[in-house]
Structure formats: structure tokens, C-alpha cells
C-alpha atoms as a PDB file:
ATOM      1  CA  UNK A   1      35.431  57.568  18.952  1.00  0.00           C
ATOM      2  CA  UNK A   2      36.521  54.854  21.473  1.00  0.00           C
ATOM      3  CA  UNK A   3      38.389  52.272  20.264  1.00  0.00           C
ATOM      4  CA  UNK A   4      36.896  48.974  21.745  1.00  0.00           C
ATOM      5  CA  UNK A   5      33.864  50.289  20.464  1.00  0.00           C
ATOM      6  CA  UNK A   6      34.724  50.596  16.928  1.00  0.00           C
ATOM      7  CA  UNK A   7      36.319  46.808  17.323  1.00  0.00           C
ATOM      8  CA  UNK A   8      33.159  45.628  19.406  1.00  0.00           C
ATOM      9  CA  UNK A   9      31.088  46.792  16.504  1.00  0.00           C
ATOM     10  CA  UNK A  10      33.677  45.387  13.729  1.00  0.00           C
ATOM     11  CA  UNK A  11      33.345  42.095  15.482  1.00  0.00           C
ATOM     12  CA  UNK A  12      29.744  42.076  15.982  1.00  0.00           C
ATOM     13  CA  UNK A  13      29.310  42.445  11.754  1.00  0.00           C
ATOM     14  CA  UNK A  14      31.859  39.793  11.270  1.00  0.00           C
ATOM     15  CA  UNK A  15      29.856  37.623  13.794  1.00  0.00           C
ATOM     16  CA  UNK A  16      26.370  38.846  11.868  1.00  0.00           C
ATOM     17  CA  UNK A  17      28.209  38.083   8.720  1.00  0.00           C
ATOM     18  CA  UNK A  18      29.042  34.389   9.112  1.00  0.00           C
ATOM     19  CA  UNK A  19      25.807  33.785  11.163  1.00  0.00           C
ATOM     20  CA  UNK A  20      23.896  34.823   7.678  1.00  0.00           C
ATOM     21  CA  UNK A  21      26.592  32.921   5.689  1.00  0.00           C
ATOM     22  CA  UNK A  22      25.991  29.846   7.711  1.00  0.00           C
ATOM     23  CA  UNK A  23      21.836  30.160   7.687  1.00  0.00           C
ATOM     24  CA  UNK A  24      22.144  30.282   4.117  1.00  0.00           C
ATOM     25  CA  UNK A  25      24.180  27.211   3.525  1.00  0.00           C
ATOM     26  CA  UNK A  26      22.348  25.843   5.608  1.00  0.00           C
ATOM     27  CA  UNK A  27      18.776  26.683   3.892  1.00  0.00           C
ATOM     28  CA  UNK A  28      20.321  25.816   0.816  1.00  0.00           C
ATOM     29  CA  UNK A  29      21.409  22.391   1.753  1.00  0.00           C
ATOM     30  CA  UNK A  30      18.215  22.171   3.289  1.00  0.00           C
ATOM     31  CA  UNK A  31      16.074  22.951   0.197  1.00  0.00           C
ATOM     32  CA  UNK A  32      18.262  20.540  -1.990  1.00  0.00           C
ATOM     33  CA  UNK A  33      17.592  17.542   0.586  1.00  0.00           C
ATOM     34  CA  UNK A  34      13.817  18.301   0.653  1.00  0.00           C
ATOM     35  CA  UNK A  35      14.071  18.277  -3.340  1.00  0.00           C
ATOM     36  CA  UNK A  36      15.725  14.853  -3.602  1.00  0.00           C
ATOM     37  CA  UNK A  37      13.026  13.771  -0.951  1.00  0.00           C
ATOM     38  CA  UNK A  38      10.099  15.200  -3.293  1.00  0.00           C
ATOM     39  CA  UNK A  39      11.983  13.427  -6.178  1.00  0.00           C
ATOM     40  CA  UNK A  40      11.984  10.426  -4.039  1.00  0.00           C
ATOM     41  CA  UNK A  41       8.717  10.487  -3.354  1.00  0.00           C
ATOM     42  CA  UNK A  42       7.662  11.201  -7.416  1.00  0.00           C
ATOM     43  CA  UNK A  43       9.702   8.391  -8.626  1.00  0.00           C
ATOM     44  CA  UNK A  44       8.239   5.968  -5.922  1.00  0.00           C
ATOM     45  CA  UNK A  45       4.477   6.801  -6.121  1.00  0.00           C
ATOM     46  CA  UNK A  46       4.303   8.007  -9.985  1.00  0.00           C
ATOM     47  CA  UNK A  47       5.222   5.443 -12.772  1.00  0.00           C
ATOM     48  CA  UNK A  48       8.385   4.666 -13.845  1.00  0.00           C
ATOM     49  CA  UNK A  49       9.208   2.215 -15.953  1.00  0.00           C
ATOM     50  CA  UNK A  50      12.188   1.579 -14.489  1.00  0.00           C
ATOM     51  CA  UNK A  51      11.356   2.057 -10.475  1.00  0.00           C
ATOM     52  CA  UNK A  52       9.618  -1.962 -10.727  1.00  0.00           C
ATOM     53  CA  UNK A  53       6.730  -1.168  -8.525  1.00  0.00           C
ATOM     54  CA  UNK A  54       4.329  -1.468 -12.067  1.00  0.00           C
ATOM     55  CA  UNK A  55       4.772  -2.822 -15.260  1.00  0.00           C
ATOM     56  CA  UNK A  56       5.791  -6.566 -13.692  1.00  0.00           C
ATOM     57  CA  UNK A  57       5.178  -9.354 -15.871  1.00  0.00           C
ATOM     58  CA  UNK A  58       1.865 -11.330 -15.467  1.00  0.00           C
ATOM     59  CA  UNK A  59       1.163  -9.746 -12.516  1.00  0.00           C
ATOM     60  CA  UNK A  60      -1.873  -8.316 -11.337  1.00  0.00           C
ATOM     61  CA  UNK A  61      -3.352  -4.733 -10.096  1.00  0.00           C
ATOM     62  CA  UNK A  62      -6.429  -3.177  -9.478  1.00  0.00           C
ATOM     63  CA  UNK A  63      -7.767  -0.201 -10.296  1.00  0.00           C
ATOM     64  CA  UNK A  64      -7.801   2.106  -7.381  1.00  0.00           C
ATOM     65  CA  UNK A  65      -8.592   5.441  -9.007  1.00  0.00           C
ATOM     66  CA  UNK A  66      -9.272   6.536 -12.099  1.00  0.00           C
ATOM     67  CA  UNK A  67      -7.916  10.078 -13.206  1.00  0.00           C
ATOM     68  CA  UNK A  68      -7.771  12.483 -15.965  1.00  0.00           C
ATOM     69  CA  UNK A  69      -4.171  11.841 -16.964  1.00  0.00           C
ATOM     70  CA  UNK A  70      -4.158   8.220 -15.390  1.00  0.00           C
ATOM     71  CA  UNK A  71      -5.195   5.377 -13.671  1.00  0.00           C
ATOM     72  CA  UNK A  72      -4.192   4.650 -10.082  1.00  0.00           C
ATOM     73  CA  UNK A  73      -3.599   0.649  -9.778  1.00  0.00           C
ATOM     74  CA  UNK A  74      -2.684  -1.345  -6.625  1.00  0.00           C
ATOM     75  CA  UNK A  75      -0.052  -4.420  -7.300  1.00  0.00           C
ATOM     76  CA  UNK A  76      -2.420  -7.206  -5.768  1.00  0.00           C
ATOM     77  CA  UNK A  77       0.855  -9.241  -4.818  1.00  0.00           C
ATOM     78  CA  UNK A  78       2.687  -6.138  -3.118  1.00  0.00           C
ATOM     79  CA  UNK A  79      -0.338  -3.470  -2.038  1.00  0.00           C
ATOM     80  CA  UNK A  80       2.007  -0.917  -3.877  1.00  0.00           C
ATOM     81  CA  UNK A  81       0.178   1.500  -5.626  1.00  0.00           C
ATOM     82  CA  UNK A  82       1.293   4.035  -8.637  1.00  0.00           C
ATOM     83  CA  UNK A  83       0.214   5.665 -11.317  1.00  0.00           C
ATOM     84  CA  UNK A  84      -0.574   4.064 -14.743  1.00  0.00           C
ATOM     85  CA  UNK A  85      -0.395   6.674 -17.997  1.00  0.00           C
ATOM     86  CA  UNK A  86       0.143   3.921 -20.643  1.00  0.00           C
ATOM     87  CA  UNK A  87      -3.168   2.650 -21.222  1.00  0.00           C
ATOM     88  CA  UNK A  88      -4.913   1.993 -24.185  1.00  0.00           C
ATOM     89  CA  UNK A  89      -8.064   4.183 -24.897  1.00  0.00           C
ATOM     90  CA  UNK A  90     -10.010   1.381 -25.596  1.00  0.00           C
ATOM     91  CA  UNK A  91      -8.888  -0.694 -21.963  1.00  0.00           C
ATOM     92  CA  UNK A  92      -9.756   2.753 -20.278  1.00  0.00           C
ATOM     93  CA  UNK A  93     -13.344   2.755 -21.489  1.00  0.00           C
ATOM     94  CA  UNK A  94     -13.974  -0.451 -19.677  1.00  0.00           C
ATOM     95  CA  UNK A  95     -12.368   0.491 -16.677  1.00  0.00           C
ATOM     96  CA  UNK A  96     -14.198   1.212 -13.273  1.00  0.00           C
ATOM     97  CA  UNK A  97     -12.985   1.056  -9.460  1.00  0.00           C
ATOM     98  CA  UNK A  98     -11.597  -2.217  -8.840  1.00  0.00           C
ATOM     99  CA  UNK A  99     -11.510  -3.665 -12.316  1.00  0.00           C
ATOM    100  CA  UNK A 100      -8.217  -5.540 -12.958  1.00  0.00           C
ATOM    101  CA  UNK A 101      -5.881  -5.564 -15.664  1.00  0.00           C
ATOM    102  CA  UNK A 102      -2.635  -7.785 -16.012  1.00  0.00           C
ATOM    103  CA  UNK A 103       0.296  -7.066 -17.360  1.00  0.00           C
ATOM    104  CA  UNK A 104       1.589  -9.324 -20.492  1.00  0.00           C
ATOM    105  CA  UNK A 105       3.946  -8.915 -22.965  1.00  0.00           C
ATOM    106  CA  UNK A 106       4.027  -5.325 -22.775  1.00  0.00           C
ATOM    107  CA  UNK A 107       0.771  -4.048 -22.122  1.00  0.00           C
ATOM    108  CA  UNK A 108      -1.957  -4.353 -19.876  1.00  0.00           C
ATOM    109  CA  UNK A 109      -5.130  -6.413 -20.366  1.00  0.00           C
ATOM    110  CA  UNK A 110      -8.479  -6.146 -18.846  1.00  0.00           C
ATOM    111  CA  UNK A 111      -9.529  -9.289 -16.239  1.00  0.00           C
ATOM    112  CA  UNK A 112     -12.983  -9.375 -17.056  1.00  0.00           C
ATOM    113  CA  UNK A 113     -13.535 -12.457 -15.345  1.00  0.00           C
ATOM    114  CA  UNK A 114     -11.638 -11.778 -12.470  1.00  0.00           C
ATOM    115  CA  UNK A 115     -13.582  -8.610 -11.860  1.00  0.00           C
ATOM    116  CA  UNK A 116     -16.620  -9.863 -12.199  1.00  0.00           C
ATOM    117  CA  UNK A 117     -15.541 -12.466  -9.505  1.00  0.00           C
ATOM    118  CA  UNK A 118     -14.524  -9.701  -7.497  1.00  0.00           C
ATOM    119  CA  UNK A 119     -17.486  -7.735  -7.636  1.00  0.00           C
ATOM    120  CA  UNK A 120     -19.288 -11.107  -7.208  1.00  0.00           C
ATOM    121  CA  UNK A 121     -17.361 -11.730  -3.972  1.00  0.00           C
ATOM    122  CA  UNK A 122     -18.194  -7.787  -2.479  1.00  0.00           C
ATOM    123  CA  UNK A 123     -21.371  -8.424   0.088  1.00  0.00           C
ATOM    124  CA  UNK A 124     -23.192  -5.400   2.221  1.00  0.00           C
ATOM    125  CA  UNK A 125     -22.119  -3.962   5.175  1.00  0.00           C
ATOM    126  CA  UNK A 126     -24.756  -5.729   7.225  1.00  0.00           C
ATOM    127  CA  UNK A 127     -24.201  -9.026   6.236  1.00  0.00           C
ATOM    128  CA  UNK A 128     -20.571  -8.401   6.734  1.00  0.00           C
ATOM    129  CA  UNK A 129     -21.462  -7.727  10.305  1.00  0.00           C
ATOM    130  CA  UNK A 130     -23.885 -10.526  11.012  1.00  0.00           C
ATOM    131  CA  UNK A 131     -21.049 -12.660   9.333  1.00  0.00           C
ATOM    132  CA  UNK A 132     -18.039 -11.479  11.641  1.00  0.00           C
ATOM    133  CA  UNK A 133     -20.264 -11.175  14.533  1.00  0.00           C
ATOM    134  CA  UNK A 134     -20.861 -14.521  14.412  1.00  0.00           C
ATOM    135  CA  UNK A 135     -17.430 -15.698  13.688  1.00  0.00           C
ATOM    136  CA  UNK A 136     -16.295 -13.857  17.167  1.00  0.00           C
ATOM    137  CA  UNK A 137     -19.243 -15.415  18.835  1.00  0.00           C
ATOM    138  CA  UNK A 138     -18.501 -19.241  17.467  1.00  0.00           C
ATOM    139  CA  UNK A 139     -15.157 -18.956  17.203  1.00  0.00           C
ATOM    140  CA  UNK A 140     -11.572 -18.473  20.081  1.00  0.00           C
ATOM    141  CA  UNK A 141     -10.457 -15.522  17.764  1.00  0.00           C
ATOM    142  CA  UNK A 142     -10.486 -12.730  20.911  1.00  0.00           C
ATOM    143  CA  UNK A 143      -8.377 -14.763  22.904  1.00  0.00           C
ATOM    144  CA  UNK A 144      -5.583 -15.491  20.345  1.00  0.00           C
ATOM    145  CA  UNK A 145      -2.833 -13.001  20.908  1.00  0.00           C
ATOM    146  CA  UNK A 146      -3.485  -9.633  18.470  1.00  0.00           C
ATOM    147  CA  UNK A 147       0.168 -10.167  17.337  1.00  0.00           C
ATOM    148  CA  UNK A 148      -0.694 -13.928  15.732  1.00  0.00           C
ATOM    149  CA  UNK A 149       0.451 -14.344  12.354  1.00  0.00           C
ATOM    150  CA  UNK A 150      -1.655 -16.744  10.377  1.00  0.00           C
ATOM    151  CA  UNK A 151      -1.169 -19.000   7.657  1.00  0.00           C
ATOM    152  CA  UNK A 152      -3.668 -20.009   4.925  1.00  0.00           C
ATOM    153  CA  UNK A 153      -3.767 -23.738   4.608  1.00  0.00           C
ATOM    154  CA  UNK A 154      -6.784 -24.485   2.651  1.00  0.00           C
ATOM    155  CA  UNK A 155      -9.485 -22.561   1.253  1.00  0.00           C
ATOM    156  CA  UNK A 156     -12.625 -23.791   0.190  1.00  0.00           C
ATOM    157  CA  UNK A 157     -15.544 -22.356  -0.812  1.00  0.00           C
ATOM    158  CA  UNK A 158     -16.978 -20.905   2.183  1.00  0.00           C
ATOM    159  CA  UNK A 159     -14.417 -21.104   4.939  1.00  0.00           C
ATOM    160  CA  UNK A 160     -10.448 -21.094   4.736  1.00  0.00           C
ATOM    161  CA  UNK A 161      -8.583 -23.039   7.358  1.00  0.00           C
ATOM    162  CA  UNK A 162      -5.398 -20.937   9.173  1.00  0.00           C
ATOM    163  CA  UNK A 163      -2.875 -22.804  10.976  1.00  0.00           C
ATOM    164  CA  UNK A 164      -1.217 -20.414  13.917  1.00  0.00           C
ATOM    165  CA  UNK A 165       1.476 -21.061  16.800  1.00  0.00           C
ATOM    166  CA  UNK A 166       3.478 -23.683  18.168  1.00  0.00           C
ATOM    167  CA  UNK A 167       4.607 -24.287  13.875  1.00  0.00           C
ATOM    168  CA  UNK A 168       1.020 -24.280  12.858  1.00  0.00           C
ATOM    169  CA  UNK A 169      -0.352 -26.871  15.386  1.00  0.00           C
ATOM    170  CA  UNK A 170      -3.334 -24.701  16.196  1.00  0.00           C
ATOM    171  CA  UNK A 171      -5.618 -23.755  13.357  1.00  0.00           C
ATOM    172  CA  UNK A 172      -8.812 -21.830  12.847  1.00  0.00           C
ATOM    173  CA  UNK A 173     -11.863 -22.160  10.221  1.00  0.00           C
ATOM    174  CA  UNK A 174     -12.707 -18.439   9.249  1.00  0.00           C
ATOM    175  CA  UNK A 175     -15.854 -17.574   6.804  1.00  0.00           C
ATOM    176  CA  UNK A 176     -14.434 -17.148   3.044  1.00  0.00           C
ATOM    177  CA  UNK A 177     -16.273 -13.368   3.384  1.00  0.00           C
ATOM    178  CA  UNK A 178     -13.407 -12.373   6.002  1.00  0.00           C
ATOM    179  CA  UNK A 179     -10.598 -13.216   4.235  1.00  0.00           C
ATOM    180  CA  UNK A 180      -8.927 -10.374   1.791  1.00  0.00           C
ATOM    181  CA  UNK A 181     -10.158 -11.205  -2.093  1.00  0.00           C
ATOM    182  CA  UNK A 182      -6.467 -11.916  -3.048  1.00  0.00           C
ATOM    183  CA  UNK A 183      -5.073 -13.696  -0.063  1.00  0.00           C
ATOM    184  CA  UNK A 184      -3.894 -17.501  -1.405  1.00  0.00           C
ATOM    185  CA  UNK A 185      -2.906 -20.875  -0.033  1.00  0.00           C
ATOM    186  CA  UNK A 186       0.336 -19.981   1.980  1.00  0.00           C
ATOM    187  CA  UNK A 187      -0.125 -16.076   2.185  1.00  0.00           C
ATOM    188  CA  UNK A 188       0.173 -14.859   5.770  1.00  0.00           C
ATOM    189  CA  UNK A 189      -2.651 -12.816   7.376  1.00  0.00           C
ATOM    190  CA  UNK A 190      -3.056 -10.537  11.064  1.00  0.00           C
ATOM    191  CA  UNK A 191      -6.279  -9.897  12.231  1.00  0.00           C
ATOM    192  CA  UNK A 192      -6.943  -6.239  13.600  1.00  0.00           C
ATOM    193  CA  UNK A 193      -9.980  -4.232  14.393  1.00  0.00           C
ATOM    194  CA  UNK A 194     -12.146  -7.110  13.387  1.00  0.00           C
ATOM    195  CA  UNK A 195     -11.153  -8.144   9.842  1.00  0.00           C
ATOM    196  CA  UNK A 196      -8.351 -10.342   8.773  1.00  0.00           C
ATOM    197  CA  UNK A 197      -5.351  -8.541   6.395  1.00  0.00           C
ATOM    198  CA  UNK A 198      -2.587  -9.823   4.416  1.00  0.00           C
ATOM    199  CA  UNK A 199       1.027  -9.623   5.898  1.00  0.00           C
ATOM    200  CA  UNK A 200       3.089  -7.699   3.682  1.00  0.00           C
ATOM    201  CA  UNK A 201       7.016  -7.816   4.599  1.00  0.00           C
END
């Protein structure tokens, strides 16, 4: 048997050899990163007690979803959303989509007034329309720059004024219907694709 051939051959299964050694390092780093990403991901969107995106003090969320094993509630400060398993039985019954609960001492408790408001505050689509139809017609909101951050200054009952550029010089009346439920005095809001939102950081 020639020689260089035997070595060529000896070389090419070292070569083979630390090719698969490497790919399977590599694959096994690889699965441990995408485990501490699922982990990640776990801990951020399901509740922890300890990850502070629930459970704050007097704060309050919204019921996005109701599931078997939980409730799905949106922070109405931060737009974070996670899943609730602590609830009492009897808080669950009067649950629906968008009821809201506070948390106090401990434990949540149902809005009831606050929801109602809510719901009170939810109009139809086609009103909606006519509403922001006319606010585009009566109003300099197309030609404002789609990158304006506004400010809420005042809110009254049907219209809330928003101060924009030059430090607030320039301000805007907007119908109440067009601003987000939980936006307050001094929250900052874009508008996009028709419809005000509140600027999270």
C-alpha cells in the first residue's frame, strides 16, 4: 500500500474527526444559548413574582385574555403584559375581556367602576370613523410631522388639548374618543395610521 496514501487517509479522519468534534460543541453551545433565551422569554412573559412586570402595588391592568390556568393582564401604566395564576375564584367569576383589577396589599381587586367606565367609553366602529374623519377634515393633524410627540395638557370631557413643538408652543384640540382610555394629563402620545397612542419609553 502506498504510503502517502495511508497518511492522506490518516489525515483526512483526523480532519473528519475534529470537524465533528467542533459541530458538536458547537450545537451544544448552541442549544444551551437558545435554552437560556426560551428561559428568558418564560420568565419575561409568564408571572414571576419576582421579574416586577405584575404584582406592582396599586397599580392597574386589564384583562387581556382569560385562560384555563390564567388570566392574561396588560399593566395600564407600562403596556406589559403577563400571565396572572393567583387569582381568587371568586374575582375570576366576574372577570371578562377588559375588566380591571388593581393590585393592593397583596392581592388583586376587581375595578368595577372603572370597567364599567371603560366599557362606557368603547363606541362603534362607524362612529369612530365619522369622529376621526372629521377631526382630519377640521383639524392641521396631516401636516404635522408623523414623528411629533405630543403632550396631554388638559382633558376635558369631550376634547383633550396637546401641546407639540417649539417646547409646546403649538397645541391641538383632539375629540376625547381618539385618545387611548388610559392616557393622563402629562402622558406623551404619537399619532400613526389614524389614531393617537401612548409613548412608551
Amino acid at each position: 500500500m502506498n504510503l502517502d496514501l495511508f497518511n492522506n487517509l490518516v489525515n483526512n479522519v483526523k480532519e473528519n474527526n475534529i470537524v465533528q468534534s467542533f459541530i458538536k460543541e458547537l450545537s451544544n453551545y448552541l442549544e444551551k444559548q437558545n435554552n437560556k433565551l426560551l428561559n428568558e422569554e418564560y420568565n419575561r412573559k409568564d408571572n414571576r413574582k419576582d421579574n416586577g412586570t405584575l404584582k406592582q402595588e396599586n397599580c392597574l391592568y386589564q384583562v387581556v385574555e382569560i385562560d384555563v390556568d390564567g388570566v392574561y393582564l396588560q399593566n395600564v401604566e407600562n403596556n406589559n403584559v403577563s400571565k396572572e395564576m393567583d387569582i381568587s375564584k371568586e374575582i375570576l367569576n366576574k372577570l371578562g375581556n377588559d375588566s380591571v383589577l388593581r393590585f393592593k396589599d397583596g392581592s388583586y381587586i376587581y375595578e368595577e367602576e372603572l370597567t364599567k367606565q371603560f366599557y362606557d367609553s368603547l363606541i362603534d366602529v362607524k362612529k369612530y370613523k365619522n369622529i376621526q374623519d372629521n377631526f382630519v377634515k377640521e383639524s392641521n393633524i396631516l401636516e404635522i410631522d408623523s414623528d411629533t410627540r405630543y403632550k396631554i395638557e388638559l382633558s376635558k370631557d369631550n376634547y383633550c388639548l396637546l401641546s407639540y413643538d417649539n417646547n409646546g408652543k403649538s397645541t391641538i384640540e383632539v375629540p376625547k374618543e381618539l385618545i387611548p382610555f388610559w392616557a393622563k394629563n402629562g402622558d406623551e402620545l404619537y399619532y400613526k395610521n389614524g389614531k393617537f397612542n401612548r409613548y412608551f419609553r
